[in-house]
Protein backbone atom coordinates (compact mmCIF):
# COMPACT_ATOMS: atom_id res chain seq x y z
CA UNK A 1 0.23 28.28 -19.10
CA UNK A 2 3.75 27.62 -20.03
CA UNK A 3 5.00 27.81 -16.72
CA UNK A 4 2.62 25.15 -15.39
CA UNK A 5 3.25 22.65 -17.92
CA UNK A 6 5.57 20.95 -16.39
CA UNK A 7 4.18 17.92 -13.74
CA UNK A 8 3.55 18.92 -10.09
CA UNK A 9 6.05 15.98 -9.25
CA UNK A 10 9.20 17.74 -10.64
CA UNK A 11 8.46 20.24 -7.30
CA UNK A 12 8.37 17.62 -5.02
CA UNK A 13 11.36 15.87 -6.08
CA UNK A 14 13.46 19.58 -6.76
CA UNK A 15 11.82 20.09 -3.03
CA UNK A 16 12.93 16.98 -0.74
CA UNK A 17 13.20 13.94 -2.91
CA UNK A 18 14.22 11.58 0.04
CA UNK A 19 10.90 12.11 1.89
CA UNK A 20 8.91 11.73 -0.93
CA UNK A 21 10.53 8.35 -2.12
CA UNK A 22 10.36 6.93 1.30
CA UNK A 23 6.71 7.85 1.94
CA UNK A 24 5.76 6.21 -1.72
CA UNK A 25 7.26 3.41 -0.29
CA UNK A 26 5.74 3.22 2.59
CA UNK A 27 2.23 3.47 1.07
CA UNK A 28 3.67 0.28 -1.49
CA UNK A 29 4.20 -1.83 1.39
CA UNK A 30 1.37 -1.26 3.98
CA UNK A 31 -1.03 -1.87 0.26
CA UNK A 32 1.21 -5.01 0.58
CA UNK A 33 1.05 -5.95 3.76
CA UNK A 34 -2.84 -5.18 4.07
CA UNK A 35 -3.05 -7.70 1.06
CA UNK A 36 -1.36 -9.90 2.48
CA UNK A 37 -3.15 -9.94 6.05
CA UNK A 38 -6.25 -9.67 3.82
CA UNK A 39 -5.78 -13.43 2.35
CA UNK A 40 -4.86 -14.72 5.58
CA UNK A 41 -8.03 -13.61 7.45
CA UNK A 42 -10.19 -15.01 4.28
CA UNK A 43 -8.06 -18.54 4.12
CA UNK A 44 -8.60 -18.54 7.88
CA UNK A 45 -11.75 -17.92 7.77
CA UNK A 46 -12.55 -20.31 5.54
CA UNK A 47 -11.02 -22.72 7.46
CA UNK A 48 -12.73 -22.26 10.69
CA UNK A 49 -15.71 -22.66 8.63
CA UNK A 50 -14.91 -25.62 6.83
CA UNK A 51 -13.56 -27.77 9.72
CA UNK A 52 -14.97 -26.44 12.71
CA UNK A 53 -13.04 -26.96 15.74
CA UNK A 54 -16.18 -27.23 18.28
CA UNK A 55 -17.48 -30.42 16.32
């Protein structure tokens, strides 16, 4: 098992490391951005439900 000690991610990076980085990244910031969308629907929301604007 000596040869498969070592962490899948040393292949990847030996492999193409730019690709890798930049797709981590992207997956980072869409989590991000999904967050953020994510409290902006549930303020707004909240909102429409607290002052309704057909009263």
């Amino acid at each position: 098992m000596g040869v498969y000690s070592t962490p899948p991610l040393d292949f990847f990076k030996n492999e193409e490391p730019k690709g890798r980085v930049f797709l981590e990244a992207m997956m980072q910031s869409a989590q991000i951005w999904l967050y953020i969308w994510g409290i902006f629907a549930t303020l707004f929301l909240i909102a429409i439900f607290l002052f309704p604007p057909w009263s």
